[in-house]
C-alpha atoms as a PDB file:
ATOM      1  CA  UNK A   1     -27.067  -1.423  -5.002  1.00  0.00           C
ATOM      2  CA  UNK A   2     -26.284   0.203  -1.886  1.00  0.00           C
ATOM      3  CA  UNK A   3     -28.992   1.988  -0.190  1.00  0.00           C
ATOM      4  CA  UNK A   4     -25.918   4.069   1.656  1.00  0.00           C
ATOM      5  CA  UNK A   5     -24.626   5.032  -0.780  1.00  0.00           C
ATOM      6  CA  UNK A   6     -27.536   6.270  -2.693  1.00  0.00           C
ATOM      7  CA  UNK A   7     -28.578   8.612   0.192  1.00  0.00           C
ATOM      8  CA  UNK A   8     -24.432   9.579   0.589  1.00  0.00           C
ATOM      9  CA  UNK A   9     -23.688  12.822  -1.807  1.00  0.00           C
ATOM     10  CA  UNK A  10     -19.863  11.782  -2.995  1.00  0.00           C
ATOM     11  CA  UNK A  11     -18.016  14.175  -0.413  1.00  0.00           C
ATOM     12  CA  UNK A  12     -19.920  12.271   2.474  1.00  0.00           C
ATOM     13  CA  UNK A  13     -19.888   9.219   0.813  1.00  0.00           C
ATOM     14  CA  UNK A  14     -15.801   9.084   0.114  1.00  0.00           C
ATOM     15  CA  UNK A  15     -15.273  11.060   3.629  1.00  0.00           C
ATOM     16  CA  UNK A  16     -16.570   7.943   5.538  1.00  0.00           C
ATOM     17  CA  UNK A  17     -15.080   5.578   3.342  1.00  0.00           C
ATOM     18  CA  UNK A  18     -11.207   7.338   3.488  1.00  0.00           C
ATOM     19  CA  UNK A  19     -10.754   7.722   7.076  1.00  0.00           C
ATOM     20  CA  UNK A  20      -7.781   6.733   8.425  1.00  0.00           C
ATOM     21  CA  UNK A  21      -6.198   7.152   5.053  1.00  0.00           C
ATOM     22  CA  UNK A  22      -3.306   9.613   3.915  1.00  0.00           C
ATOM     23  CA  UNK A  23      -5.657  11.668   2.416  1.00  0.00           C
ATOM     24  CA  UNK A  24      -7.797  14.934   2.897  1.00  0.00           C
ATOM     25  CA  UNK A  25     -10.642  15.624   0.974  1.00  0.00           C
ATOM     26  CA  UNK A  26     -11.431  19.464   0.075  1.00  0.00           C
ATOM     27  CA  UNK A  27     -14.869  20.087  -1.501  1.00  0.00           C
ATOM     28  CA  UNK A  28     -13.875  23.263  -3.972  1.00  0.00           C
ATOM     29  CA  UNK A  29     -17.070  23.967  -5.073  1.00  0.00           C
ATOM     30  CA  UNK A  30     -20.723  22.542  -5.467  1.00  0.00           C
ATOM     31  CA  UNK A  31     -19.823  20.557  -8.546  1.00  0.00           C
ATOM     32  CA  UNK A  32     -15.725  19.975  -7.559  1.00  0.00           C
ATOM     33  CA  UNK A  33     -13.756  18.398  -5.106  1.00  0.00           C
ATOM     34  CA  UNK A  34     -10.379  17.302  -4.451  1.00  0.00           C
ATOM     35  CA  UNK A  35      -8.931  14.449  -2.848  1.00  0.00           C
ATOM     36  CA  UNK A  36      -5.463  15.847  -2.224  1.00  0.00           C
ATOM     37  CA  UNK A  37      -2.161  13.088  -0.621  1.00  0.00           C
ATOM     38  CA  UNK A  38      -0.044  15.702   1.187  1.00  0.00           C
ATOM     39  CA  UNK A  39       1.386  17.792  -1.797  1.00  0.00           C
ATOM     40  CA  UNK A  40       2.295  15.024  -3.937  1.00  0.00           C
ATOM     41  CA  UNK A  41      -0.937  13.962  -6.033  1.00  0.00           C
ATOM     42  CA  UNK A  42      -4.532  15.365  -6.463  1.00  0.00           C
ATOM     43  CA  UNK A  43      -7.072  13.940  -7.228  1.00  0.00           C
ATOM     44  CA  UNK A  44      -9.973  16.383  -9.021  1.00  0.00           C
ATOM     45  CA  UNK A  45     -13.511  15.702  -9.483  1.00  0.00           C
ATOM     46  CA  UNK A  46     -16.169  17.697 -11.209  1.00  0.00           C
ATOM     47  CA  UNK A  47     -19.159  16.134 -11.146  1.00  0.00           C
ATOM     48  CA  UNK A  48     -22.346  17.358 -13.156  1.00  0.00           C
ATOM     49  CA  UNK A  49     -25.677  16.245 -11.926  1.00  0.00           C
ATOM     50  CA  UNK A  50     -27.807  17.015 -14.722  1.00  0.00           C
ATOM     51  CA  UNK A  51     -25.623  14.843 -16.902  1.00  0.00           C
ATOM     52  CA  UNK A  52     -25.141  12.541 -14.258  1.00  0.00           C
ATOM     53  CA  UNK A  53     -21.424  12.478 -14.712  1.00  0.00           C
ATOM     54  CA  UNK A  54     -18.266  12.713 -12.764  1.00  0.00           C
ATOM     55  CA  UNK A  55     -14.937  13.614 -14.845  1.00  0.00           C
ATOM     56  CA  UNK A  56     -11.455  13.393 -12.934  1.00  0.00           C
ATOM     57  CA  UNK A  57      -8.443  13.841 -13.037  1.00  0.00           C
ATOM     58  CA  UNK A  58      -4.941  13.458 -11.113  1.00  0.00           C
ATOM     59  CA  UNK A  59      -2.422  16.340 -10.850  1.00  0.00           C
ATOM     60  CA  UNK A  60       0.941  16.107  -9.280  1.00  0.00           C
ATOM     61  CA  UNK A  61       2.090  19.531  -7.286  1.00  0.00           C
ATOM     62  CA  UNK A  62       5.118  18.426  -6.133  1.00  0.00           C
ATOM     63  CA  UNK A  63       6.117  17.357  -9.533  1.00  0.00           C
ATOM     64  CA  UNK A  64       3.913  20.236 -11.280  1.00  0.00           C
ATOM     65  CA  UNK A  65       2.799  17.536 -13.993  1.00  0.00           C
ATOM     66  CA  UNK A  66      -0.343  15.266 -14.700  1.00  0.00           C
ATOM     67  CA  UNK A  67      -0.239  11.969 -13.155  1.00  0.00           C
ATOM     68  CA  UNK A  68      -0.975   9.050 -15.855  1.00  0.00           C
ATOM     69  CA  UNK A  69      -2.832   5.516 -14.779  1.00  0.00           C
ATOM     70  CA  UNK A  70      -3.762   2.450 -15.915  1.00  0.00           C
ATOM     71  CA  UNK A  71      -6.711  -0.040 -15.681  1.00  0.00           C
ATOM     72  CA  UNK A  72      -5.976  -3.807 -15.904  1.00  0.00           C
ATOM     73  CA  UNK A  73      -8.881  -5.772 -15.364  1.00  0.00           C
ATOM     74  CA  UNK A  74      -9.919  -4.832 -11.647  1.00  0.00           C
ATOM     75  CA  UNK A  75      -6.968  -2.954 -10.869  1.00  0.00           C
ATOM     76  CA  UNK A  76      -6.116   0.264 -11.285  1.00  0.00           C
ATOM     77  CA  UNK A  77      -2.322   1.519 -11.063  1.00  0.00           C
ATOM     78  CA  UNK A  78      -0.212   4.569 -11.265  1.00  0.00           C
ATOM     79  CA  UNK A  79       2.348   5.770 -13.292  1.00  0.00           C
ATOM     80  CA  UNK A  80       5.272   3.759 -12.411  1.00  0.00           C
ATOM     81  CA  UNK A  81       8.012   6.625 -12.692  1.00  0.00           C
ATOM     82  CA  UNK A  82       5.794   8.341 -10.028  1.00  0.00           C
ATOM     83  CA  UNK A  83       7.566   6.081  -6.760  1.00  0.00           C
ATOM     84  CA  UNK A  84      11.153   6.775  -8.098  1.00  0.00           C
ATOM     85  CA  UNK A  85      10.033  10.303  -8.767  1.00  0.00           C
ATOM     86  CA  UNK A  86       8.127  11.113  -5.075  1.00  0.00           C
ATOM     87  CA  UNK A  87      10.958   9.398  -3.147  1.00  0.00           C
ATOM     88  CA  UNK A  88       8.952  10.167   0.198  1.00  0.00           C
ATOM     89  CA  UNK A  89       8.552   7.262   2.787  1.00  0.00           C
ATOM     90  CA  UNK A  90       4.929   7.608   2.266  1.00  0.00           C
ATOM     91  CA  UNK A  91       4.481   7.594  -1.243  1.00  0.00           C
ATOM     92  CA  UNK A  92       3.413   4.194  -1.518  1.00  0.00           C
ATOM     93  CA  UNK A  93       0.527   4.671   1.200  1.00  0.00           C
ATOM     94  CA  UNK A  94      -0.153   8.000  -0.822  1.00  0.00           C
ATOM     95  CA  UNK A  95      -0.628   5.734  -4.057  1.00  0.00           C
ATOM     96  CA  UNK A  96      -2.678   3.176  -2.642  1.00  0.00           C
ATOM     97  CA  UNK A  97      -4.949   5.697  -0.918  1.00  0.00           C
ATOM     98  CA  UNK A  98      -5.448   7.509  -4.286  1.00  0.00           C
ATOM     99  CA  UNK A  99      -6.128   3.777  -6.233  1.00  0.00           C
ATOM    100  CA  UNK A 100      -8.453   2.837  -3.262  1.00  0.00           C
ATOM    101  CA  UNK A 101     -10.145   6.725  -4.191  1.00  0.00           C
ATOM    102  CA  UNK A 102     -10.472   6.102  -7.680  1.00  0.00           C
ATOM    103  CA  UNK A 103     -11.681   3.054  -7.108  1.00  0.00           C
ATOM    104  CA  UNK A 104     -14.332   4.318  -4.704  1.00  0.00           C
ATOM    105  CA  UNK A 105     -15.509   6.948  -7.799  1.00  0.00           C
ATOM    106  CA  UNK A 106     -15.884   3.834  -9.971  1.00  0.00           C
ATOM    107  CA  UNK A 107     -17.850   2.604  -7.064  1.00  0.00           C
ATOM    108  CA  UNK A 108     -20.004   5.484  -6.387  1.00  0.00           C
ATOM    109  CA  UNK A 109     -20.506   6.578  -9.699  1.00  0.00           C
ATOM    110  CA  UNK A 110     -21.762   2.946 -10.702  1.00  0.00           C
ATOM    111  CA  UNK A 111     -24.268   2.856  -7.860  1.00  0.00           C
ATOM    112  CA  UNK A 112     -25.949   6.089  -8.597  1.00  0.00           C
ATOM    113  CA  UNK A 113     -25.870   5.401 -12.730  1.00  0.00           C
ATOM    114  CA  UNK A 114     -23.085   7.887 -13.373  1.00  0.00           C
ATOM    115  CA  UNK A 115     -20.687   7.759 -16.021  1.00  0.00           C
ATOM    116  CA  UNK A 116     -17.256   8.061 -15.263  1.00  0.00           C
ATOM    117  CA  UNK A 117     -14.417   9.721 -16.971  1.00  0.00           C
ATOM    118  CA  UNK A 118     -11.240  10.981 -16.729  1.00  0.00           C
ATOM    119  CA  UNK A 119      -9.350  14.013 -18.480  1.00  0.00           C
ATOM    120  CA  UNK A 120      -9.150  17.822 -17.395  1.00  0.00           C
END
């Protein structure tokens, strides 16, 4: 276990580890944040310390719908209509900054025994 990332809230922990990346991450609130790629995908998390839990989810502006993944072993990947659908030069950057994200959450909430979920 990371002794960095123990001392790192999430904000400060996936702010350092994001940099350089396509995306901007907005605390909302005490308990929420988003990680937000331009306006094409968001990334929400509410985290609730008493339960030690972090619950996301990803949201599409651009295409005002909810933006469906998948697990396969240790990779996670995005709905596969959602390059056709984006059309953007920087759409794949955009989903590979949001994997590397969620991945970083799985991360995170593994080092500081939280569970992780997703749904709204």
């Amino acid at each position: 276990m990371s002794s960095e990332s123990k001392s790192d809230g999430l904000t400060e922990y996936l702010d350092k580890r994001l940099a350089g990346s396509s995306l901007r991450i907005v605390p909302k609130s005490d308990h929420e944040l988003e990680v937000q790629a331009f306006d094409d995908i968001v990334l929400r998390v509410i985290t609730d310390s008493k339960k030690k839990s972090l619950r996301f989810s990803l949201f599409s502006p651009k295409l005002n719908r909810d933006v469906t993944f998948e697990n396969i072993g240790d990779s996670t990947f995005l709905d596969v209509r959602l390059g056709d659908e984006l059309k953007g030069e920087n759409h794949e950057a955009e989903e590979a900054d949001i994997t590397l994200a969620i991945n970083l959450l799985e991360r995170w909430a593994k080092e500081n025994d939280h569970t992780l979920s997703h749904g709204a």
